[in-house]
C-alpha atoms as a PDB file:
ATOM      1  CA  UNK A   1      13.082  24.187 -14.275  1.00  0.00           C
ATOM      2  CA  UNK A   2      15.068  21.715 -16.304  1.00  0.00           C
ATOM      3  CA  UNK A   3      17.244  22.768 -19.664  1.00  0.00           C
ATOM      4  CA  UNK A   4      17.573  25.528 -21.734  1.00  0.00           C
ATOM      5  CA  UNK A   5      18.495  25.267 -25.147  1.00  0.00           C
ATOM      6  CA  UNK A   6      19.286  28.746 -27.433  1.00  0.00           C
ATOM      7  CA  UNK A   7      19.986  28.145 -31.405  1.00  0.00           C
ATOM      8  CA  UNK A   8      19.893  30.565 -34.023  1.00  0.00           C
ATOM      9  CA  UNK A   9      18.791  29.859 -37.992  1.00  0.00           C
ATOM     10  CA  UNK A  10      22.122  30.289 -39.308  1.00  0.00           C
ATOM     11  CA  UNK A  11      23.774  27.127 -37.250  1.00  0.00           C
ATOM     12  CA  UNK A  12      20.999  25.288 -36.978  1.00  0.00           C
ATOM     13  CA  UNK A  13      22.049  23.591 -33.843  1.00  0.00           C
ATOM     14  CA  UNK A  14      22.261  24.362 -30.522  1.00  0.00           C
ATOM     15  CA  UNK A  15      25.168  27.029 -29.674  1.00  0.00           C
ATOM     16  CA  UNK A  16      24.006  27.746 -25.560  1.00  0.00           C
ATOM     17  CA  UNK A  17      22.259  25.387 -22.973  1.00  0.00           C
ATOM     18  CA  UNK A  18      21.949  26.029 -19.812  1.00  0.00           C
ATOM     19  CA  UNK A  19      20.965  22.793 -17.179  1.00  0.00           C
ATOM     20  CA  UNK A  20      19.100  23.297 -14.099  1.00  0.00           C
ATOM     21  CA  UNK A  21      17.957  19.889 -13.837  1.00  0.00           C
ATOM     22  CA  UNK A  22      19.646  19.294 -10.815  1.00  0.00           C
ATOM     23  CA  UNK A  23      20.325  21.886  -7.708  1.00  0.00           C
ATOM     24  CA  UNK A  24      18.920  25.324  -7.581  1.00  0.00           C
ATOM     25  CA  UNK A  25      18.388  27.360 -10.892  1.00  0.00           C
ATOM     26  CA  UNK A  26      20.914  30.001 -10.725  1.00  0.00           C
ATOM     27  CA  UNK A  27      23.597  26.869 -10.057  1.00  0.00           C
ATOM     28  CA  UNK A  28      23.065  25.563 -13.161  1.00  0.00           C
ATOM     29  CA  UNK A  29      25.844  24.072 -15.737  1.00  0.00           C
ATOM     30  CA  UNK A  30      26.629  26.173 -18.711  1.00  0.00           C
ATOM     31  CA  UNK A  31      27.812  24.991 -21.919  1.00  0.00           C
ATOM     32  CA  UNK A  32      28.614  26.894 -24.915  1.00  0.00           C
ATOM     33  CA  UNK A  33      29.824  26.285 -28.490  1.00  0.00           C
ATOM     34  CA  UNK A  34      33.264  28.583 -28.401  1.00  0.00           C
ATOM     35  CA  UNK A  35      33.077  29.304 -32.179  1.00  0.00           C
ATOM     36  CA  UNK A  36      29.266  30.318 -33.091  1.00  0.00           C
ATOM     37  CA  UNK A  37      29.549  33.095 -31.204  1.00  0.00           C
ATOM     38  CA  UNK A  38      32.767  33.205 -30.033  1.00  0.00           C
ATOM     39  CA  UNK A  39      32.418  33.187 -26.198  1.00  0.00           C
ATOM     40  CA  UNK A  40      30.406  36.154 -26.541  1.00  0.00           C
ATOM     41  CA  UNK A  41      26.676  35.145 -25.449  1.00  0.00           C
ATOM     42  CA  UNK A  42      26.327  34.485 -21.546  1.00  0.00           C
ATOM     43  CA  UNK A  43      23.420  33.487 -19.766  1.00  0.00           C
ATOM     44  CA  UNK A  44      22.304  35.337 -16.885  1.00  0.00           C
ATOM     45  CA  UNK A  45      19.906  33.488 -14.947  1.00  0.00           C
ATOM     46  CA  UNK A  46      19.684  35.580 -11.868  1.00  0.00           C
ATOM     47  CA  UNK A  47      17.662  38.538 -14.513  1.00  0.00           C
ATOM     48  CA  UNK A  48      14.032  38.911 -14.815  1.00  0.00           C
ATOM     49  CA  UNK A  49      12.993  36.692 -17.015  1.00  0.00           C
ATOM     50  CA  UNK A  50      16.403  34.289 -17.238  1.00  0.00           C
ATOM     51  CA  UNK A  51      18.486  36.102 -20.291  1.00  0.00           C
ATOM     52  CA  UNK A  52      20.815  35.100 -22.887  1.00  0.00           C
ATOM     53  CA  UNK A  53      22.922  38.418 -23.367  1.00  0.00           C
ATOM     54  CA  UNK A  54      25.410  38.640 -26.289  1.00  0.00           C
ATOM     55  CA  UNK A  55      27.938  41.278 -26.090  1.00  0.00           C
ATOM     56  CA  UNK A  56      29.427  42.588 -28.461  1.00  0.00           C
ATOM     57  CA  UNK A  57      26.762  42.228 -31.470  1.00  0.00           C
ATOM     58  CA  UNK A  58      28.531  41.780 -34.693  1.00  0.00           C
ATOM     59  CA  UNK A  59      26.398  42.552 -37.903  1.00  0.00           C
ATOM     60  CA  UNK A  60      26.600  39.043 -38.799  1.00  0.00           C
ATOM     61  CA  UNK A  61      24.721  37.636 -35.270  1.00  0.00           C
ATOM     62  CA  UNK A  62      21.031  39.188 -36.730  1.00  0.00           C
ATOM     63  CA  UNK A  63      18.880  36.664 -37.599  1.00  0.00           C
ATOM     64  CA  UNK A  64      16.310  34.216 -35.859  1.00  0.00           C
ATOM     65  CA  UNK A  65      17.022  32.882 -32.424  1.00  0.00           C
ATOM     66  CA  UNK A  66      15.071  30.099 -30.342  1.00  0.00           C
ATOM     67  CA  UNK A  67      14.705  29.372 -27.061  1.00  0.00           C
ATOM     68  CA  UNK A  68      13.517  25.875 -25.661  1.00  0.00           C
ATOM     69  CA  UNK A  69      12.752  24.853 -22.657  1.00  0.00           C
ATOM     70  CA  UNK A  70      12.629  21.725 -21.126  1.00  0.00           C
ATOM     71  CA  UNK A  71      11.059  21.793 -17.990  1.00  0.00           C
ATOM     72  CA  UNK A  72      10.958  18.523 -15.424  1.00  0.00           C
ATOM     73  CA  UNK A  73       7.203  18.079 -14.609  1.00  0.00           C
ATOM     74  CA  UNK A  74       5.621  20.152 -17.339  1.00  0.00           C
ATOM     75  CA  UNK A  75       6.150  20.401 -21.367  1.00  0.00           C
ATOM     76  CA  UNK A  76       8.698  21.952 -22.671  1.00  0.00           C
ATOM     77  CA  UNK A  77       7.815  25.650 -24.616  1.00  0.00           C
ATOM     78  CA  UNK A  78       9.727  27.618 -26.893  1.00  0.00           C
ATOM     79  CA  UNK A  79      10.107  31.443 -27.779  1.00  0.00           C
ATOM     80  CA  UNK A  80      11.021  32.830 -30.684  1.00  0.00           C
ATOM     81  CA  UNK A  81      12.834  36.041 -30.808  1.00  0.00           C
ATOM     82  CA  UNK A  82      14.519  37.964 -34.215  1.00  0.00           C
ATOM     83  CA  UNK A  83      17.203  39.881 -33.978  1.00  0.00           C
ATOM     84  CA  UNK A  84      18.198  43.055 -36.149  1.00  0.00           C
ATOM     85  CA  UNK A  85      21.357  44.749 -35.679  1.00  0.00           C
ATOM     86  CA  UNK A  86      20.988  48.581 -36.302  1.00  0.00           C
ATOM     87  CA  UNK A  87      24.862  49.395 -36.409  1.00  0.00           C
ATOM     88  CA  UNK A  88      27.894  47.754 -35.051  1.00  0.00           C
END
């Protein structure tokens, strides 16, 4: 594995990465950006697949998230996912 990189539509810049470039995977170095979503979002990579979990949702978080990933030996992909808050 190598980096992970989460950014919504609204910032349109990264806002979570997660590096596994070096070590094992679940030792990884975190970094977050404080005041997107306010120290909310944490990444568990330990889950089934690796998860970004955000807690609590605010009405304002919904809206189009991506996922990159930048692997060492292998290109990198990317996942879409679009998130609708039902109530708050």
């Amino acid at each position: 594995m190598g980096l992970l990189a989460y950014e919504s539509d609204k910032a349109r810049r990264e806002h979570h990465s997660y590096d596994a470039r070096e070590g094992e995977f679940t030792s990884g170095v975190r970094w977050a950006d404080e005041g997107e979503l306010g120290g909310r979002a944490r990444f568990i990579p330990s889950s089934e697949p690796p998860t970004l979990a955000l807690d609590p949702v605010h009405a304002n978080d919904e809206g189009v998230y991506t996922c990159r990933v930048d692997y060492i030996l292998s290109p990198s992909t990317t996942a879409v996912v679009n998130l609708t808050v039902v109530s708050e």
